[in-house]
Every structure is written in C-alpha cells, then in structure tokens.
Protein backbone atom coordinates (compact mmCIF):
# COMPACT_ATOMS: atom_id res chain seq x y z
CA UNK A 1 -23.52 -10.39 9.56
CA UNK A 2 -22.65 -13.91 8.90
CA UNK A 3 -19.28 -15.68 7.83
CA UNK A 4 -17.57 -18.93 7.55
CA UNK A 5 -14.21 -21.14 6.77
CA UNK A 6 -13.58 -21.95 2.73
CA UNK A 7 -15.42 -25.47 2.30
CA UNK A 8 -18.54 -24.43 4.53
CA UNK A 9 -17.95 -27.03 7.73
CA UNK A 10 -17.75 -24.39 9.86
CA UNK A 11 -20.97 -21.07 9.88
CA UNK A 12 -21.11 -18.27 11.93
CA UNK A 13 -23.39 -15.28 12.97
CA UNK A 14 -22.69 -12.08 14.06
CA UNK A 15 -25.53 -11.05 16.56
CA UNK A 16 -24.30 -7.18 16.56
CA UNK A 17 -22.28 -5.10 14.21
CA UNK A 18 -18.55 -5.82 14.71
CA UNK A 19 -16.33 -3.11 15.85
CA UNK A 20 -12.53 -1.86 16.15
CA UNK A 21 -11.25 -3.41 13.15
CA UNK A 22 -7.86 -3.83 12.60
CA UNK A 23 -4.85 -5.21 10.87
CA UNK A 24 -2.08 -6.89 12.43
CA UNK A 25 1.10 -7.24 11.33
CA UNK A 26 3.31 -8.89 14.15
CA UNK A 27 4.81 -12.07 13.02
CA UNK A 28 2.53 -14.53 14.66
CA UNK A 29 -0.35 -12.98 12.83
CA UNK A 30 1.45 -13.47 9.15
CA UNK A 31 2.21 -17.04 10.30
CA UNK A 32 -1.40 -17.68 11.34
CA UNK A 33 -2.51 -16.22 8.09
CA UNK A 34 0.35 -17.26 5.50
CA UNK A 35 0.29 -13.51 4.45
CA UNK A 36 1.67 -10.45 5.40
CA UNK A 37 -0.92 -9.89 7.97
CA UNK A 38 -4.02 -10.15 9.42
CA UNK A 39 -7.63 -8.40 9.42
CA UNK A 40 -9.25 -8.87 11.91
CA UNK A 41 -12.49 -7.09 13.74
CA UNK A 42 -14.32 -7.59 16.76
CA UNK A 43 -17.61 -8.09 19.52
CA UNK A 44 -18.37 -9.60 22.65
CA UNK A 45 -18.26 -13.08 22.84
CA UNK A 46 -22.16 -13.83 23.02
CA UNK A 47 -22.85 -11.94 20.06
CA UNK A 48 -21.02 -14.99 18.18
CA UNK A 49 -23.20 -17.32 17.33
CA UNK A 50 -22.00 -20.91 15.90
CA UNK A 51 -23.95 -21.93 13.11
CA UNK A 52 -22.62 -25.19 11.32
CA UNK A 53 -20.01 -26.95 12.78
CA UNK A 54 -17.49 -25.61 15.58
CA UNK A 55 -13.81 -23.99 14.95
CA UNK A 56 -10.74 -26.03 16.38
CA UNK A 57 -8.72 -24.20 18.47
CA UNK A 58 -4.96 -23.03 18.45
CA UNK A 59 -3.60 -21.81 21.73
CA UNK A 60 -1.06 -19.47 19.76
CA UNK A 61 0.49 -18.09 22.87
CA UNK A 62 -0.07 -17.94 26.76
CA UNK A 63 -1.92 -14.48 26.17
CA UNK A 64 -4.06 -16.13 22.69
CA UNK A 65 -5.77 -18.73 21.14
CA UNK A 66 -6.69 -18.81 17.10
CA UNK A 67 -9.90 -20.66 15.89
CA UNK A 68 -10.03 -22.44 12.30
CA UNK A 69 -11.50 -25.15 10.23
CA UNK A 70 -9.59 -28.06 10.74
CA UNK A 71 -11.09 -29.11 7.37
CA UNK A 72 -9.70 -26.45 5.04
CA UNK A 73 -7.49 -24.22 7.43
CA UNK A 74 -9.42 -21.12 7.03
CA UNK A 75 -8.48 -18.47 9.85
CA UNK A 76 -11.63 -17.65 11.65
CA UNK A 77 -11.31 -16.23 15.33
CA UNK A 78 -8.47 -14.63 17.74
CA UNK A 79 -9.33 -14.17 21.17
CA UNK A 80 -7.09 -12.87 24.15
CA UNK A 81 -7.89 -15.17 27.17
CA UNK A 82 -8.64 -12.24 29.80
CA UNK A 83 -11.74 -10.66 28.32
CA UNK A 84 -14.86 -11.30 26.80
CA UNK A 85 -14.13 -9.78 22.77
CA UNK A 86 -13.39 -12.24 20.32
CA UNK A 87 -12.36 -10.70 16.81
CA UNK A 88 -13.12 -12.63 13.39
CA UNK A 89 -11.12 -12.71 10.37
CA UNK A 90 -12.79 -9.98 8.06
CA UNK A 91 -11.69 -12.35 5.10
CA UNK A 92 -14.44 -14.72 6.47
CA UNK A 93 -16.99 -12.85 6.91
CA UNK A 94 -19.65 -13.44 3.69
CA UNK A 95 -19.54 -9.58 2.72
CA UNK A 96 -16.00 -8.12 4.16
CA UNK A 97 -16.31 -5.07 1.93
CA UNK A 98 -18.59 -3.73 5.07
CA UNK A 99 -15.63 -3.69 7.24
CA UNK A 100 -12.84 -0.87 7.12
CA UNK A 101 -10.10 -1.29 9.43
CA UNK A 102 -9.38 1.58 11.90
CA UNK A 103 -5.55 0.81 12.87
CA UNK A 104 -3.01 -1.19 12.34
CA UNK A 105 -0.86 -3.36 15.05
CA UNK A 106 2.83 -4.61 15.41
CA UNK A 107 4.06 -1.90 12.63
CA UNK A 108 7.48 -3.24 13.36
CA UNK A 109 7.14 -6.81 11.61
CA UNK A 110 5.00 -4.82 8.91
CA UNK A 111 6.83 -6.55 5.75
CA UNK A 112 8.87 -4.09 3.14
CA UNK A 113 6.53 -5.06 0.37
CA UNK A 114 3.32 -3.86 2.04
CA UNK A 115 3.89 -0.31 1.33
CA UNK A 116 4.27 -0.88 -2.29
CA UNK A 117 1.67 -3.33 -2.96
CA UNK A 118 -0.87 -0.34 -4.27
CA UNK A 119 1.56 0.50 -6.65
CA UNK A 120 1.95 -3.09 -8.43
CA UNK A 121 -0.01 -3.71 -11.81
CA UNK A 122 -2.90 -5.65 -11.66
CA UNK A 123 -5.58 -7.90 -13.58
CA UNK A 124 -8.81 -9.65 -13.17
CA UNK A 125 -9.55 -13.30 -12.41
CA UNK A 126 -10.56 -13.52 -16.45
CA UNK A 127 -7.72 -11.72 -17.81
CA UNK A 128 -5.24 -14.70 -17.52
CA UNK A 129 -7.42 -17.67 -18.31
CA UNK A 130 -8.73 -18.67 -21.57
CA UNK A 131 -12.57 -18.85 -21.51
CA UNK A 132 -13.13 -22.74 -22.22
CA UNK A 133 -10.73 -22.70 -18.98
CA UNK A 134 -12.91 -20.66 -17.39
CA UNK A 135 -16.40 -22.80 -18.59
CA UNK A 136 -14.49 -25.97 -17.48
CA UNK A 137 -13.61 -24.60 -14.09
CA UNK A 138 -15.90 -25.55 -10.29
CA UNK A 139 -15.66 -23.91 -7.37
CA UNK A 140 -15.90 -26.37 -4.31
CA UNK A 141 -15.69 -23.10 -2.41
CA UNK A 142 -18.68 -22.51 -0.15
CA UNK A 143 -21.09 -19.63 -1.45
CA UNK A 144 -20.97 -16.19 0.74
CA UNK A 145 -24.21 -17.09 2.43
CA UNK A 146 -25.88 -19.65 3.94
C-alpha cells in the first residue's frame, strides 16, 4: 500500500498490510486532525518506507509524536515513543477504502454530532457546482499514486 500528504512532498510505502485500525476520538486527536477524530491504522516501523520527501515531526505529548507535511499540513503518522508500531492516517493512504477500522478510542471526547452524522442529507461534489465551474476548476492535489 502506498500513501502520501495533499501536495505530494511527502510519499510513503507500506511494506506489509497495515493492521488494528482505529479511530480516535480524544481531544488531541481532533486537534491534530481539525475534525472530530482521527483514523488511524498501523505496522512495525520498518515496514514504512519513505518515498519522497520526509514528514516533520510534532512531539504531541511526552508519551507521542505526530508526523506531517510541513508543506500542506496533511496528518500522516502517530507513533507512541516505547515501541516499534507506527500507525498512518488512513485518509492518506492512496486507496483508504481498503481499511475498516476495528475500534474506536477516547469515547469520552467523542463529539455529540458524531452519532448523527449518518443521518444528515447529503450530495455529490457535482450537485452544487455549475458545470462551466466544474470545467474551469484544477486540482493542485497530488494524484492517489505515485
């Protein structure tokens, strides 16, 4: 599996299949990821492989450091310091519909809102944007491969 930040400075590899994925929802997680929480999922630290560029580093807590593009802020790694896992963000990762999470962590900063957000209407990308909008528009996102 591979994966990388938004703008494409910073590549990774996957040298096994990741396991144990999870969501977090303790408040340094949402802070980390401006959301309500974070996905995360996980393998032994020599089975990630750097590929373009290198993440910066975030020593969250004394237990934690967070790895992310300085460029465009993408979250990319969490890593306890005692241990050899590291765990990715399954957001980054170039096909995250291969990942279901297993359990979630710090249920009690889960946000009110979470539980409902199944239940809220919804639309495609398209729906809302006129199509010369959509002809006009470029994507300085990097593509979900390499």
């Amino acid at each position: 599996m591979t994966g990388g930040c938004q703008c494409g400075a910073v590549r990774y590899a996957l040298q096994s299949e990741p396991t144990h994925a999870s969501i977090c929802h303790c408040r340094m997680c949402q802070k980390a990821f401006g959301n309500y929480f974070a996905a995360l999922t996980g393998i032994e630290m020599q089975d990630l492989v750097w590929t373009k560029g290198a993440p910066s580093i975030f020593r969250s807590s004394s237990a934690a450091e967070r790895g992310f593009c300085r460029d465009c802020g993408t979250p990319l790694t969490y890593r306890y310091l005692r241990g050899n896992r590291i765990t990715v963000s399954i957001g980054s990762l170039d096909e995250p519909e291969r990942i279901q999470p297993e359990i979630q962590y710090g249920i009690e900063n889960r946000l009110p809102a979470f539980e409902h957000l199944h239940t809220l209407p919804g639309e495609r990308t398209e729906d809302g944007t006129p199509p010369e909008e959509l002809a006009a528009m470029v994507s300085y996102q990097h593509p979900d491969h390499d």
